[in-house]
C-alpha atoms as a PDB file:
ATOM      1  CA  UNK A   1      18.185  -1.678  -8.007  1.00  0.00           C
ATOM      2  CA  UNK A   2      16.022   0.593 -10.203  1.00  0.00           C
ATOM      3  CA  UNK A   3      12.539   1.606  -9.231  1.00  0.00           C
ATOM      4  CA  UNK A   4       9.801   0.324 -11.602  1.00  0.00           C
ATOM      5  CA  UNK A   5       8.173   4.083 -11.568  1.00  0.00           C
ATOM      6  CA  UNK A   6      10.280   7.250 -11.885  1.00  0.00           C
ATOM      7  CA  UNK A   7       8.846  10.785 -12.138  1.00  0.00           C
ATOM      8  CA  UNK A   8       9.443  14.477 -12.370  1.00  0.00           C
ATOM      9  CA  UNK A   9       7.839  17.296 -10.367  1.00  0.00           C
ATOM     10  CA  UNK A  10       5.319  17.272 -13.548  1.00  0.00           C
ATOM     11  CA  UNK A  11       4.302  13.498 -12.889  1.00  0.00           C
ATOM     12  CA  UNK A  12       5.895  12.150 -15.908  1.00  0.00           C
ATOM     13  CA  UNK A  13       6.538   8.352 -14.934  1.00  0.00           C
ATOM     14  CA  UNK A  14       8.030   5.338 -16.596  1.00  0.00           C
ATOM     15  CA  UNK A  15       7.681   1.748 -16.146  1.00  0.00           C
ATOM     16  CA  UNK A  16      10.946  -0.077 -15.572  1.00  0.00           C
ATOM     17  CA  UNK A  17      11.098  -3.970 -16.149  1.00  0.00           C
ATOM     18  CA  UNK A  18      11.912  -5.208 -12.372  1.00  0.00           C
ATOM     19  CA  UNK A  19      11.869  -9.393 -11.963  1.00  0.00           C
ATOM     20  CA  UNK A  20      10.894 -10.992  -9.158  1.00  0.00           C
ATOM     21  CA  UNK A  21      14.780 -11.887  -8.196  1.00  0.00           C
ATOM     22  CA  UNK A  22      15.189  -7.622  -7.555  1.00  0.00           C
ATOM     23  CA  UNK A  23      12.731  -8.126  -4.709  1.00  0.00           C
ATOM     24  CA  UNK A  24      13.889 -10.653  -3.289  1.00  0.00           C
ATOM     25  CA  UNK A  25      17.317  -8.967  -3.798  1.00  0.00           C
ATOM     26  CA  UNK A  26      15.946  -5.714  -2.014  1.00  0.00           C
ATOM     27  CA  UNK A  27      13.992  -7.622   0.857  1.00  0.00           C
ATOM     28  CA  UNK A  28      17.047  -9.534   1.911  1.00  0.00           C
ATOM     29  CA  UNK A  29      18.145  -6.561   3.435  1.00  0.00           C
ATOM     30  CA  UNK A  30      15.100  -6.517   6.160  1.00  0.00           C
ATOM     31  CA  UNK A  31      14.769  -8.773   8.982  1.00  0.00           C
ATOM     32  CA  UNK A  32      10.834  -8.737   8.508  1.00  0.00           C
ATOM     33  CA  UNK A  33       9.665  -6.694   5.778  1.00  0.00           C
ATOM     34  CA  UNK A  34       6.420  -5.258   4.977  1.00  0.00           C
ATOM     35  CA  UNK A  35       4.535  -5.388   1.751  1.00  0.00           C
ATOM     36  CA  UNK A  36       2.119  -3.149   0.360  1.00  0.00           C
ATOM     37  CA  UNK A  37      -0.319  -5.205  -1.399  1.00  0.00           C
ATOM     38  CA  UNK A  38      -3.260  -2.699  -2.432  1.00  0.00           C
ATOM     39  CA  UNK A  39      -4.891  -0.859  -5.171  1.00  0.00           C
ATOM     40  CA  UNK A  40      -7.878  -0.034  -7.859  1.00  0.00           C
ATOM     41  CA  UNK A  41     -11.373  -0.607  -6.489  1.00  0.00           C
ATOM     42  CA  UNK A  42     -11.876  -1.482  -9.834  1.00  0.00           C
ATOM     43  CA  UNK A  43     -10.957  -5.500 -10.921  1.00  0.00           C
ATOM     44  CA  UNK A  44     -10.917  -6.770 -13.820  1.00  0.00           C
ATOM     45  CA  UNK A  45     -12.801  -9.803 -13.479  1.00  0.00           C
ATOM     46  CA  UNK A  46     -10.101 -11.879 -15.469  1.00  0.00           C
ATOM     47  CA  UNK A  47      -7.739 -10.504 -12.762  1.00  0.00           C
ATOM     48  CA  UNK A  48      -9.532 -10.976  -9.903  1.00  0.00           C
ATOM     49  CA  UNK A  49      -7.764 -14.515  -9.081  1.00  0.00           C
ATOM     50  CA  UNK A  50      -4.357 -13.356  -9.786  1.00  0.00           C
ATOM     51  CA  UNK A  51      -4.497 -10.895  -7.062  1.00  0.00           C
ATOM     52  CA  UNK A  52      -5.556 -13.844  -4.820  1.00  0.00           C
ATOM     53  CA  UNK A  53      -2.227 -15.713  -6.441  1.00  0.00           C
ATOM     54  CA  UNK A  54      -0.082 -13.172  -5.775  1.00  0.00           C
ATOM     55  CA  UNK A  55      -1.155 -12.689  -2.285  1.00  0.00           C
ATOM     56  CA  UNK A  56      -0.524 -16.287  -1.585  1.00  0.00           C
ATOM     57  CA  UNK A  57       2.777 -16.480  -3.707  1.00  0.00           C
ATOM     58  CA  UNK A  58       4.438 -13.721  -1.694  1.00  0.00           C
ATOM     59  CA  UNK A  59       3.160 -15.062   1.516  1.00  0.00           C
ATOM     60  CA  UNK A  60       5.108 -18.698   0.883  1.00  0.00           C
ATOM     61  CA  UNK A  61       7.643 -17.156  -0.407  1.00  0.00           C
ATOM     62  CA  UNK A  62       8.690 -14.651   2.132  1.00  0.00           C
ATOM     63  CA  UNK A  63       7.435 -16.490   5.439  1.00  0.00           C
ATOM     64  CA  UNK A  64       8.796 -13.877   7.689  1.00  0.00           C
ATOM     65  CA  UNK A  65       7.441 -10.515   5.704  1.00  0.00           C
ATOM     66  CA  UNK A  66       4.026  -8.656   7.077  1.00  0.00           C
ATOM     67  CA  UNK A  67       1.268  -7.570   4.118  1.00  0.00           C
ATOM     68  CA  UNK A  68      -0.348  -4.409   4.579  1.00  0.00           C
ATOM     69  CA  UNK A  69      -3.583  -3.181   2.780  1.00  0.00           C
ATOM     70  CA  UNK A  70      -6.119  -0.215   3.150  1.00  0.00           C
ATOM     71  CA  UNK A  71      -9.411  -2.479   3.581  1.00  0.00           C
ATOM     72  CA  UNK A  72     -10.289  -1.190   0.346  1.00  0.00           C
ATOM     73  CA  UNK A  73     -13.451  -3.008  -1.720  1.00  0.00           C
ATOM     74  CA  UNK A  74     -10.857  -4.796  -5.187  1.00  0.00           C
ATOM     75  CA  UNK A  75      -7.841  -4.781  -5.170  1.00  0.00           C
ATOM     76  CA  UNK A  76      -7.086  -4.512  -1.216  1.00  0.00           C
ATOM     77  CA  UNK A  77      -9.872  -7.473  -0.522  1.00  0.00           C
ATOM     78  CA  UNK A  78      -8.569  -9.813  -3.029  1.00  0.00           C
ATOM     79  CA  UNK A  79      -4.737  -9.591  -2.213  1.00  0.00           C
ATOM     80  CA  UNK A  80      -5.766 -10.075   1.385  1.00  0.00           C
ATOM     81  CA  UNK A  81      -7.622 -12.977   0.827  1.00  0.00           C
ATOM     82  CA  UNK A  82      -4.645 -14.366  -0.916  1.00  0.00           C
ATOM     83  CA  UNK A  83      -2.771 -13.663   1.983  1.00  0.00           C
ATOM     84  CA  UNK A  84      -5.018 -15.055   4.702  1.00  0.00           C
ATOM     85  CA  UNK A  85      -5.203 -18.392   2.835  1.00  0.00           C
ATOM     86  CA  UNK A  86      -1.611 -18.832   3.976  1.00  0.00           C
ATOM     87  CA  UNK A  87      -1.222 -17.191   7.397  1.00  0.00           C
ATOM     88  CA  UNK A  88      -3.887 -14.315   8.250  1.00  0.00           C
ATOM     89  CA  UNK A  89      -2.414 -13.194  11.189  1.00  0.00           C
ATOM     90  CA  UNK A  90       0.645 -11.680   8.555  1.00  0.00           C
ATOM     91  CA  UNK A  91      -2.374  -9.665   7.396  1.00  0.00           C
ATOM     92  CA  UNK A  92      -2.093  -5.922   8.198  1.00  0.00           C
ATOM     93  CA  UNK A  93      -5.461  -3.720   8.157  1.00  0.00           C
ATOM     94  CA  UNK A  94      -4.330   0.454   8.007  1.00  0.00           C
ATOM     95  CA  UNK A  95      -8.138   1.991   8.162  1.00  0.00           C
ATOM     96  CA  UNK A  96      -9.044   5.678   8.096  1.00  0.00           C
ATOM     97  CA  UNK A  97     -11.222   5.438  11.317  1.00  0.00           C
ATOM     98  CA  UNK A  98     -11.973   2.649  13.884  1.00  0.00           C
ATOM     99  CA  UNK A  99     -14.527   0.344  13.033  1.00  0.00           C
ATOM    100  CA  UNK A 100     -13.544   0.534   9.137  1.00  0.00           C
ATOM    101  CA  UNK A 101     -15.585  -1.882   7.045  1.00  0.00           C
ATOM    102  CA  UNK A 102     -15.090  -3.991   9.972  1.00  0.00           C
ATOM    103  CA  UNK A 103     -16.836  -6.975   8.558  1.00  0.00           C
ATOM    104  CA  UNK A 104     -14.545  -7.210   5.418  1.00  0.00           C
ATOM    105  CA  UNK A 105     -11.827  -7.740   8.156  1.00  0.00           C
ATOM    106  CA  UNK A 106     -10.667 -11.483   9.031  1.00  0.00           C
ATOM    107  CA  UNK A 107     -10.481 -11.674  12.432  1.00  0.00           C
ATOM    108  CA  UNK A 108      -6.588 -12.783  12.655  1.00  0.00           C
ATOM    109  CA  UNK A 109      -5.914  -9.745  11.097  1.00  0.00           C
ATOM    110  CA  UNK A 110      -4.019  -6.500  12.939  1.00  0.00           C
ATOM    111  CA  UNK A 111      -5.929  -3.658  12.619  1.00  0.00           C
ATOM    112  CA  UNK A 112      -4.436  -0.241  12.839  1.00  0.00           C
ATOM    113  CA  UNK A 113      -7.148   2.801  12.643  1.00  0.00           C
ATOM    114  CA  UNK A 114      -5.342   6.377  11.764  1.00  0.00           C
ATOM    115  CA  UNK A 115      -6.517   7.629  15.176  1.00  0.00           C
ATOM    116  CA  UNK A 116      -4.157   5.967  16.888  1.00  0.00           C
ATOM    117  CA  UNK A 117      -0.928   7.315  15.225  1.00  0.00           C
ATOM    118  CA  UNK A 118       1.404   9.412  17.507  1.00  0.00           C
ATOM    119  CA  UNK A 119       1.104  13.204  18.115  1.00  0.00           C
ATOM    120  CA  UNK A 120       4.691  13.100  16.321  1.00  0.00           C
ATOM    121  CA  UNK A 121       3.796  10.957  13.742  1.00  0.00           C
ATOM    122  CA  UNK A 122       0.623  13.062  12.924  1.00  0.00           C
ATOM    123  CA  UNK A 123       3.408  15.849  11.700  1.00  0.00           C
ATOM    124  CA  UNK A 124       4.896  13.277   9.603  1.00  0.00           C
ATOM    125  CA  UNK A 125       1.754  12.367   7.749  1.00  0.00           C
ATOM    126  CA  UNK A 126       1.260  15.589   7.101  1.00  0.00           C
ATOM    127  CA  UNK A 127       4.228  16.802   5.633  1.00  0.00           C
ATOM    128  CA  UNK A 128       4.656  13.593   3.184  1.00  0.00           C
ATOM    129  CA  UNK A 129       0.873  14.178   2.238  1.00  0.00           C
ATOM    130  CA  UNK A 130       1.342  17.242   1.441  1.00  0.00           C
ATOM    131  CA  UNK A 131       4.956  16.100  -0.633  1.00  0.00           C
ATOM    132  CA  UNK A 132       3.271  13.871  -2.149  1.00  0.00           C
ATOM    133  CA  UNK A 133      -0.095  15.383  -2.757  1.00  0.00           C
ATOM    134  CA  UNK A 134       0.265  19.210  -2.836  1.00  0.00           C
ATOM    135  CA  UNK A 135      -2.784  20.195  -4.761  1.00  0.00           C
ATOM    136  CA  UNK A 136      -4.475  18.774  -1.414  1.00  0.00           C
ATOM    137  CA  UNK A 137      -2.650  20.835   1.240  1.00  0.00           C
ATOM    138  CA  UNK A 138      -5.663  23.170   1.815  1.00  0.00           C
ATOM    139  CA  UNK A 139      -7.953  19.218   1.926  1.00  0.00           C
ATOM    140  CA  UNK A 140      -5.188  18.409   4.751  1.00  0.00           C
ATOM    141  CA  UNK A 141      -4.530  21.665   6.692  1.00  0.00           C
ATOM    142  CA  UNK A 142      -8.321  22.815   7.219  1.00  0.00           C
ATOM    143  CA  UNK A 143      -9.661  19.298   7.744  1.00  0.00           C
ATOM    144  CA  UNK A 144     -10.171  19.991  11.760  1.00  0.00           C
ATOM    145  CA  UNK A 145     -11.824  23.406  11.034  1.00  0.00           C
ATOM    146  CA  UNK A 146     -14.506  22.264   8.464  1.00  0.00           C
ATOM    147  CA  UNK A 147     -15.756  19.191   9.312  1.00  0.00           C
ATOM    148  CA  UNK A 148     -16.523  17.896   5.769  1.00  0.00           C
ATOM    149  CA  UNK A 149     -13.436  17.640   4.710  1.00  0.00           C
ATOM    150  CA  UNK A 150     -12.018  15.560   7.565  1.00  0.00           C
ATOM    151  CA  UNK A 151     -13.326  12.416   6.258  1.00  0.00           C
ATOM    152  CA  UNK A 152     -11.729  12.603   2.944  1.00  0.00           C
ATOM    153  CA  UNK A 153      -8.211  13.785   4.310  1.00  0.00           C
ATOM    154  CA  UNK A 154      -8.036  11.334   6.870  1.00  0.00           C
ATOM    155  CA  UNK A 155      -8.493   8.531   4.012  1.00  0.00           C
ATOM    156  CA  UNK A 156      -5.219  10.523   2.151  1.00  0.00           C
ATOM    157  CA  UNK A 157      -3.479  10.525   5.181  1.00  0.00           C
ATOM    158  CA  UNK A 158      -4.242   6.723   5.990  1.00  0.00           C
ATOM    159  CA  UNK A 159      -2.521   6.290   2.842  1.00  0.00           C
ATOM    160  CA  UNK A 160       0.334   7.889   3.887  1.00  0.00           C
ATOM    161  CA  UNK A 161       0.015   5.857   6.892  1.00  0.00           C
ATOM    162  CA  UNK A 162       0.957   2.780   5.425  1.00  0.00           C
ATOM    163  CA  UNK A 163       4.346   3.519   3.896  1.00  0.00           C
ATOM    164  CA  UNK A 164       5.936   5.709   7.159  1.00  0.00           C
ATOM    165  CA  UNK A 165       4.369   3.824   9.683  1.00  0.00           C
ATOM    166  CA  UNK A 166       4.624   5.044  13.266  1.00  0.00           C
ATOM    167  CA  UNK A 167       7.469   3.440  14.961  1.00  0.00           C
ATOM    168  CA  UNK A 168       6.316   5.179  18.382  1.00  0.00           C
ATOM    169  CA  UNK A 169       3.665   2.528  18.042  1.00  0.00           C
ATOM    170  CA  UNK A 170       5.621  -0.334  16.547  1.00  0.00           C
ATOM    171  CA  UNK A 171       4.034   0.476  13.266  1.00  0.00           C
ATOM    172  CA  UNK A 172       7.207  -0.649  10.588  1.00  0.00           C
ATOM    173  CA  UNK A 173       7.602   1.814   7.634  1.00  0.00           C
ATOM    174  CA  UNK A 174       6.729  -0.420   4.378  1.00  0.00           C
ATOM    175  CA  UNK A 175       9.975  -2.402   2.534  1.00  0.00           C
ATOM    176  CA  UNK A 176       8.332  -2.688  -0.962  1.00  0.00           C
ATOM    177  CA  UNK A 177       4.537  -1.549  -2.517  1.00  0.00           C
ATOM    178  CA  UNK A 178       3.192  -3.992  -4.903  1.00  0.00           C
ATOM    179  CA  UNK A 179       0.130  -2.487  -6.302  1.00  0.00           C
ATOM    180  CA  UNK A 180      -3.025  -3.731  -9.121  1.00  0.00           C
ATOM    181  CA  UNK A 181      -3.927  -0.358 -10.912  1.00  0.00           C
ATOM    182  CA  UNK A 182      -5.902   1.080 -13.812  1.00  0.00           C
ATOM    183  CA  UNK A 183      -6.020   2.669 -15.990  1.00  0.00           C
ATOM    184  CA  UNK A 184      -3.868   5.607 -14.575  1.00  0.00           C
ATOM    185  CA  UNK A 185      -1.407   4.756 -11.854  1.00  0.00           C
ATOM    186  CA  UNK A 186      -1.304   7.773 -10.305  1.00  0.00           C
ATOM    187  CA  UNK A 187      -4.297   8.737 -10.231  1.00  0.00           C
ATOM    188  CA  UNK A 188      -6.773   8.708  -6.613  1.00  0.00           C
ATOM    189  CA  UNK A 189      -5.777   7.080  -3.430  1.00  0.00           C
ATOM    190  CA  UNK A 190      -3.781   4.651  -4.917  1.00  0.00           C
ATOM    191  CA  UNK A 191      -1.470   7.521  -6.812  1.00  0.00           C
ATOM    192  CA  UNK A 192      -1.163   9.267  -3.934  1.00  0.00           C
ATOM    193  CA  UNK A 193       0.078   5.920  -2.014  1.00  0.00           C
ATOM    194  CA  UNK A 194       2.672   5.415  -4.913  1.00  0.00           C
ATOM    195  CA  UNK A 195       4.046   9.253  -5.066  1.00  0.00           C
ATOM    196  CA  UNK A 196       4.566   8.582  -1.029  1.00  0.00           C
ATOM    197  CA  UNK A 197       6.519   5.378  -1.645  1.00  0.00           C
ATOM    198  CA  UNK A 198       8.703   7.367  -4.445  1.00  0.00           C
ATOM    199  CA  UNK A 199       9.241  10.161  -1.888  1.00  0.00           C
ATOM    200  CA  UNK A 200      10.260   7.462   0.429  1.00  0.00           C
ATOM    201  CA  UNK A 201      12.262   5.283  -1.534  1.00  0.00           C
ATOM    202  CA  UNK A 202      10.136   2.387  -1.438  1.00  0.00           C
ATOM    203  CA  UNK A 203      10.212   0.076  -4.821  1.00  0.00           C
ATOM    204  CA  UNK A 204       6.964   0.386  -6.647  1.00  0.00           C
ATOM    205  CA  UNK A 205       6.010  -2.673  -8.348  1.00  0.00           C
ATOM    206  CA  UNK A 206       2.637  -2.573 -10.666  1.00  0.00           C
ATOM    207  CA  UNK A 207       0.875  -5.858 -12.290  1.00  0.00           C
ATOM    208  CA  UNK A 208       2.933  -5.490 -15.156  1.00  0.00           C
ATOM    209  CA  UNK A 209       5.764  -6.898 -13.332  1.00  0.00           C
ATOM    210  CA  UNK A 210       4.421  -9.152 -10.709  1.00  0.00           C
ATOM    211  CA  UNK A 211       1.564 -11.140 -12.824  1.00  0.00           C
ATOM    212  CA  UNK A 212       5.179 -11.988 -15.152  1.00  0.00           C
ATOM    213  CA  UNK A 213       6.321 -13.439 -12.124  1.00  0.00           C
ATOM    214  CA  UNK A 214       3.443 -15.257 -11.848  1.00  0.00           C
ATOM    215  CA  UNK A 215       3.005 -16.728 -15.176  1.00  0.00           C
ATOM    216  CA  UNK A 216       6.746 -17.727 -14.579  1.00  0.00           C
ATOM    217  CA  UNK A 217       5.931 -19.846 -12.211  1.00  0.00           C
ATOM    218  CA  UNK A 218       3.752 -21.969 -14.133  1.00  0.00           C
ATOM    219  CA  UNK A 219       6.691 -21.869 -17.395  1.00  0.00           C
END
C-alpha cells in the first residue's frame, strides 16, 4: 500500500489516490485499530456535514476500531460528533492538559490529558516532536524553564501523543490518520500531526480521498 502523502527533508509532498478498499486492506491487519479523525479549525460550511458522515461511516463500518481526536473547535468536533452518533464510548479525547474544553467532551468519551503519559513515554514525545517538527526543538526543550512556552509545546506534543500512544498506559499507537485540512496540509498542529504519522508509518488520508468514498456510497 502507498501512502497518500510522501515528502522529502524539504517538505515537498504529493497526494496519492488511495480508495477506501486500501484501508480496509491495511486495517485488517489490527485486531482493534485506531483512527485519527482530526484537523483544520477552519470548516467549510459546505463541509461541515461530511465530516459528521464520515465519522459515522467509519464507525459502522469498522465496529471494532477506536477514533481518536484532539478536542479541537472544526474539524475534531464535527468528526466526533459523527462518531458519537454511532457508539460514543469508541470516542477517544487526547487533550493538552486536564480539564481541556471539557464541555465540548461527550461524556461516554475516554479522555486522555498529556499529563498522564509515562516518564518513558515523555522521551518518546520528545524525540518524534522534535523529528517531526525541528524548527520547534528550542519550543520543546526549554518549555519547563520558561513558563510561556509550556502551553504551546505541550499542545505539539499532545499531537504527537496521538499517533505513539503510551502503551505503559494502554494508550494504542494510531493504525491510520484521516484528516479535513486547508489550505496547506502541513501547515500548524495538524502538519505537525501528519509529519509524525509519516515518521511513523501511519497512512495519511486527506478529504480528497475519503469524501470520494463518500460520494461512492451514494453512486
Amino acid at each position: 500500500m502507498s501512502y497518500p502523502l510522501g515528502y522529502s527533508v524539504s517538505m515537498k509532498y504529493t497526494l496519492r489516490p488511495n480508495t477506501f478498499e486500501d484501508l480496509q486492506q491495511h486495517l485488517s491487519h489490527h485486531a482493534q485499530p485506531v483512527m485519527l479523525l482530526e484537523g483544520s479549525r477552519s470548516v467549510h460550511p459546505e463541509d461541515a456535514d461530511k465530516l459528521k458522515q464520515l465519522g459515522r461511516f467509519l464507525a459502522r463500518e469498522f465496529p471494532r476500531a477506536i477514533f481518536r481526536s484532539g478536542n479541537a473547535d472544526g474539524s475534531d468536533t464535527l468528526f466526533a460528533r459523527g462518531v458519537e452518533a454511532v457508539d460514543p464510548a469508541r470516542m477517544q479525547i487526547v487533550t493538552p492538559h486536564a480539564g481541556h474544553r471539557k464541555k465540548n467532551i461527550h461524556p461516554e468519551n475516554y479522555i486522555f490529558p498529556l499529563s498522564e503519559s509515562s516518564a518513558i513515554n515523555e522521551r518518546d514525545l520528545e524525540k518524534y516532536s522534535n523529528e517531526a517538527s525541528p524548527k520547534n526543538r528550542t519550543l520543546i526543550e526549554n518549555r519547563h524553564h520558561i513558563p510561556r512556552l509550556k502551553a504551546k509545546a505541550n499542545y505539539l506534543l499532545r499531537d504527537t501523543l496521538k499517533v505513539i500512544g503510551d502503551q505503559e498506559k494502554g494508550l494504542a499507537p494510531a493504525s491510520a490518520g484521516l484528516f479535513y485540512t486547508q489550505p496547506d496540509p502541513m501547515e500548524g498542529g495538524t502538519g505537525h500531526t501528519i509529519r509524525v504519522c509519516l515518521h511513523q508509518k501511519v497512512p495519511v488520508f486527506l478529504q480528497a480521498q475519503w469524501m470520494g468514498w463518500l460520494r461512492d456510497q451514494h453512486d
